[in-house]
C-alpha atoms as a PDB file:
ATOM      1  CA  UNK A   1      84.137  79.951 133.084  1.00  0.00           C
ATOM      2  CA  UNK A   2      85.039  83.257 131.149  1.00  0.00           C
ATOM      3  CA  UNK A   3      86.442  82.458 127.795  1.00  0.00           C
ATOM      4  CA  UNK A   4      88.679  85.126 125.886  1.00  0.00           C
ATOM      5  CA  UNK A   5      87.640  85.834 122.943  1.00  0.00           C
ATOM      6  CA  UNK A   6      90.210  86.739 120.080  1.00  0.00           C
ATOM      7  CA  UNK A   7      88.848  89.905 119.040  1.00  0.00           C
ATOM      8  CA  UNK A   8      91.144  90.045 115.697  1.00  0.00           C
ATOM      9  CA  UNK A   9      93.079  92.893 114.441  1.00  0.00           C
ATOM     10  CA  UNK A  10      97.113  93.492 114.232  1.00  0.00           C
ATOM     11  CA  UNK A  11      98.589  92.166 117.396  1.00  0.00           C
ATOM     12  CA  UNK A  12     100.603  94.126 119.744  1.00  0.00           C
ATOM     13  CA  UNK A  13     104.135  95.310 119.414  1.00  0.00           C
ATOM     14  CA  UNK A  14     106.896  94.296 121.240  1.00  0.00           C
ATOM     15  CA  UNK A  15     108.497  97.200 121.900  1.00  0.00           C
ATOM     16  CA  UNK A  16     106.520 100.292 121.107  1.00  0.00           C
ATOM     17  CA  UNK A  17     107.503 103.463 120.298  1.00  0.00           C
ATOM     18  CA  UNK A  18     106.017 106.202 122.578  1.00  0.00           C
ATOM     19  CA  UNK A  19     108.788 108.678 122.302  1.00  0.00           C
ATOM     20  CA  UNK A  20     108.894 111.957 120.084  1.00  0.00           C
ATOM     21  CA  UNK A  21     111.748 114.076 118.575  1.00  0.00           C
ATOM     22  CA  UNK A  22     111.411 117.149 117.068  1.00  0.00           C
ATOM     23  CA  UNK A  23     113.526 118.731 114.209  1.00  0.00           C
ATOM     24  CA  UNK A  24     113.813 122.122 113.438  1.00  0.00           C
ATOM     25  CA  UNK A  25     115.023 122.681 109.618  1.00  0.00           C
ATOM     26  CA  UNK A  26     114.461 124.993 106.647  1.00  0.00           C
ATOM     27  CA  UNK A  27     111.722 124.519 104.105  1.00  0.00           C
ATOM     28  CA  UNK A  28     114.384 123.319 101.472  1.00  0.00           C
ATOM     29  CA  UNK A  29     115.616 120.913 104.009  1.00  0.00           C
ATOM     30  CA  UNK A  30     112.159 119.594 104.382  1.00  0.00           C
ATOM     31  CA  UNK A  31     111.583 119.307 101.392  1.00  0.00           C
ATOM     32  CA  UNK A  32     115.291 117.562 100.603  1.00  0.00           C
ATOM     33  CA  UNK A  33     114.419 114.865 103.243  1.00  0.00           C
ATOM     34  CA  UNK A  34     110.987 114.251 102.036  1.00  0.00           C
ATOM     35  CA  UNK A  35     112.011 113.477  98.850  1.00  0.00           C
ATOM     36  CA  UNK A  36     115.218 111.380 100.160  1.00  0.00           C
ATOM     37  CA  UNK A  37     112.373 108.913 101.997  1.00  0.00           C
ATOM     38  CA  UNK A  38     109.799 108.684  99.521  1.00  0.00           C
ATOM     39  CA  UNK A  39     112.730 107.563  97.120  1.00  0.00           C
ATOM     40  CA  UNK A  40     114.147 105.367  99.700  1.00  0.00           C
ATOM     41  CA  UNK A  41     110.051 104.105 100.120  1.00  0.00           C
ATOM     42  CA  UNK A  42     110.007 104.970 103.525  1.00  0.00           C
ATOM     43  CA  UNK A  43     108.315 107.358 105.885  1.00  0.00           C
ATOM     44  CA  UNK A  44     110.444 111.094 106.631  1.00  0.00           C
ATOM     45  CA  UNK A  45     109.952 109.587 110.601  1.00  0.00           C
ATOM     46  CA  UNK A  46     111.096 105.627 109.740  1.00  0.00           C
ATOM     47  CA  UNK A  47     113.654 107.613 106.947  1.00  0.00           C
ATOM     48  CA  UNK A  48     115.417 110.403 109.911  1.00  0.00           C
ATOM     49  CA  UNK A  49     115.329 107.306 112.557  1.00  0.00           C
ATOM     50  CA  UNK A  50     117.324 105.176 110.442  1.00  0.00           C
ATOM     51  CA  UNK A  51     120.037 107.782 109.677  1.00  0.00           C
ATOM     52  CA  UNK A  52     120.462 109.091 113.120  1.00  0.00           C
ATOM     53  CA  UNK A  53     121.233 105.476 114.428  1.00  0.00           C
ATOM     54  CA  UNK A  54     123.510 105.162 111.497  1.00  0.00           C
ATOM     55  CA  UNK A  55     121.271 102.328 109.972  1.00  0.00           C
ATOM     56  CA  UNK A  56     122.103 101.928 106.025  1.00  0.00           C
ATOM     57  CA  UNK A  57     118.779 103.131 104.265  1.00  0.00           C
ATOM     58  CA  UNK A  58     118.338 101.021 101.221  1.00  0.00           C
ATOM     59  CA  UNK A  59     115.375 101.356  98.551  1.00  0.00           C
ATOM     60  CA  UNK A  60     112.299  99.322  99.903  1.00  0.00           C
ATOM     61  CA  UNK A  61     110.435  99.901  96.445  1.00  0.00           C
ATOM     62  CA  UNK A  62     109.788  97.004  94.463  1.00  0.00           C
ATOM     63  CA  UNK A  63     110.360  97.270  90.671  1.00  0.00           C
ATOM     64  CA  UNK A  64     106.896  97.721  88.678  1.00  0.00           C
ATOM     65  CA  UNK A  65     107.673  94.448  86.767  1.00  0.00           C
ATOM     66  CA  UNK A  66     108.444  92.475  89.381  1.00  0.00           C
ATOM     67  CA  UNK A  67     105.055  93.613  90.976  1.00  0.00           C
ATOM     68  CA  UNK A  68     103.521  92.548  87.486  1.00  0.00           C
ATOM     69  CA  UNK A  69     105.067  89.201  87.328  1.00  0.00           C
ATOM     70  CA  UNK A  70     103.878  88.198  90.694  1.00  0.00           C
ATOM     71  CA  UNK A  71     100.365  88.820  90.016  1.00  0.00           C
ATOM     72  CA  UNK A  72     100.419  86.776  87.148  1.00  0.00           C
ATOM     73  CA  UNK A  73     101.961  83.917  88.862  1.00  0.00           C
ATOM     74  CA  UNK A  74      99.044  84.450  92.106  1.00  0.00           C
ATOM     75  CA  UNK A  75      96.634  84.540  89.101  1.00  0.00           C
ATOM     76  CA  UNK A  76      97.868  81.286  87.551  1.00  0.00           C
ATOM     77  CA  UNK A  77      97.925  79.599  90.864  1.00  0.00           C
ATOM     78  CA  UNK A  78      94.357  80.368  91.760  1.00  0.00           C
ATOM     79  CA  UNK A  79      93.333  78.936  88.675  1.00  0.00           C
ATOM     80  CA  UNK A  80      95.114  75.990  89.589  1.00  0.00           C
ATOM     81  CA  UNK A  81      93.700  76.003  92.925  1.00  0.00           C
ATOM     82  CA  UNK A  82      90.184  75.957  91.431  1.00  0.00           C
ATOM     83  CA  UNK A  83      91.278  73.027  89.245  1.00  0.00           C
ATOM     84  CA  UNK A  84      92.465  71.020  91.949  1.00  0.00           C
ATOM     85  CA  UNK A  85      89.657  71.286  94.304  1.00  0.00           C
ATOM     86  CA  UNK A  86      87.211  70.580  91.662  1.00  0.00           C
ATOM     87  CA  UNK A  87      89.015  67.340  90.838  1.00  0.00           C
ATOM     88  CA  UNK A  88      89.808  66.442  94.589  1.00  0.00           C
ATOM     89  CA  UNK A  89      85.608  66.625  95.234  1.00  0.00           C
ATOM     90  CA  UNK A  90      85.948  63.417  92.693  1.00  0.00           C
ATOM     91  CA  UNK A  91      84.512  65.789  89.779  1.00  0.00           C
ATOM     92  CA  UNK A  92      85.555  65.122  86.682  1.00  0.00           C
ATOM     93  CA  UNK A  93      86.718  68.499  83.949  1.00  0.00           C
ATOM     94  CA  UNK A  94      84.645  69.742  81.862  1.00  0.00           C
ATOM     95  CA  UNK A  95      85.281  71.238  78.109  1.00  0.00           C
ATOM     96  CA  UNK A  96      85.891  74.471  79.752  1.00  0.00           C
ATOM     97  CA  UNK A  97      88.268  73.486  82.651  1.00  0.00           C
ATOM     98  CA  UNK A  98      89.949  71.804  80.021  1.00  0.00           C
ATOM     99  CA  UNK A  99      90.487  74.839  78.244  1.00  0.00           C
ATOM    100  CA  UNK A 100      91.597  76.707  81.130  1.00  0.00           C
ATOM    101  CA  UNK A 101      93.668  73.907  82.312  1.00  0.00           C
ATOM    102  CA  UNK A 102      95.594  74.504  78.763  1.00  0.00           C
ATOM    103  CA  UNK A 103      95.720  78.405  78.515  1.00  0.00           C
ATOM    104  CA  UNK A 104      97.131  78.133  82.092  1.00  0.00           C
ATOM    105  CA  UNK A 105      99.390  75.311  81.344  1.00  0.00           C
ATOM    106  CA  UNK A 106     100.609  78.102  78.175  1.00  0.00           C
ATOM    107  CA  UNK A 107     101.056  81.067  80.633  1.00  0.00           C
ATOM    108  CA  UNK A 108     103.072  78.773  82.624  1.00  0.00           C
ATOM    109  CA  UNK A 109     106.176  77.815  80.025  1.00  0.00           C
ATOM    110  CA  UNK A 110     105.484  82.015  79.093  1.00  0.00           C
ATOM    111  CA  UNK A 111     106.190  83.019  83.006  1.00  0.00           C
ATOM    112  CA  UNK A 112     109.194  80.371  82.703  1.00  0.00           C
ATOM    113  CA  UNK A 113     110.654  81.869  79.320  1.00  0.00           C
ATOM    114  CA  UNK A 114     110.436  85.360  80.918  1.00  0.00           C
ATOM    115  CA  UNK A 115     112.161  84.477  83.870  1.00  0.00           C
ATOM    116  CA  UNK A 116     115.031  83.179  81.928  1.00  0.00           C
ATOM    117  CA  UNK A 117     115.227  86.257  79.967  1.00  0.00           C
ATOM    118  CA  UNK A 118     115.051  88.598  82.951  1.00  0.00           C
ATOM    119  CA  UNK A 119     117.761  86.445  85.039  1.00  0.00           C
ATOM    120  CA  UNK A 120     120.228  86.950  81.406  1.00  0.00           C
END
């Protein structure tokens, strides 16, 4: 019996896109739509398909602090995570977990404070 192996990698699209369009236009224009994607975070081809089906481009960027934020509250939770699985193997803290148990437990009510300042 032949078995299928998954060989990994991004999985196929639904519908894919095998069509081209070309668009004739000035430098300036060029260089007026460039900068009209890379400020709407998209690609000039993902940025000219959604106009010309009338699609509302919106901003895809993220703001830089909300970027920030996130990684600290990933970093936080791996530190938990480490935390956890020590004391799930029936391991008891140490001085140092401790310690990083309490700085963690401080960046926590910081995270909260900011988040109550940003949502004001």
């Amino acid at each position: 019996m032949l078995v299928k192996r998954n060989r990994g990698g991004r999985p196929p699209k639904q519908v894919k896109k095998t069509e081209q369009l070309a668009v004739m236009c000035t430098k300036t224009d060029r260089f007026v739509i460039r900068a009209m994607a890379r400020t709407a975070g998209l690609t000039v081809s993902e940025y000219l398909l959604k106009a010309g089906l009338g699609m509302q481009v919106i901003r895809a960027k993220i703001p830089k602090e909300v970027l920030v934020f996130t990684g600290r509250i990933n970093h936080t939770a791996g530190l938990l995570n480490q935390l956890a699985r020590k004391q799930n193997f029936g391991l008891s803290l140490n001085e140092v977990d401790k310690l990083v148990l309490a700085g963690t437990l401080l960046e926590l009510q910081n995270l909260s404070a900011q988040i109550k300042t940003y949502l004001q």
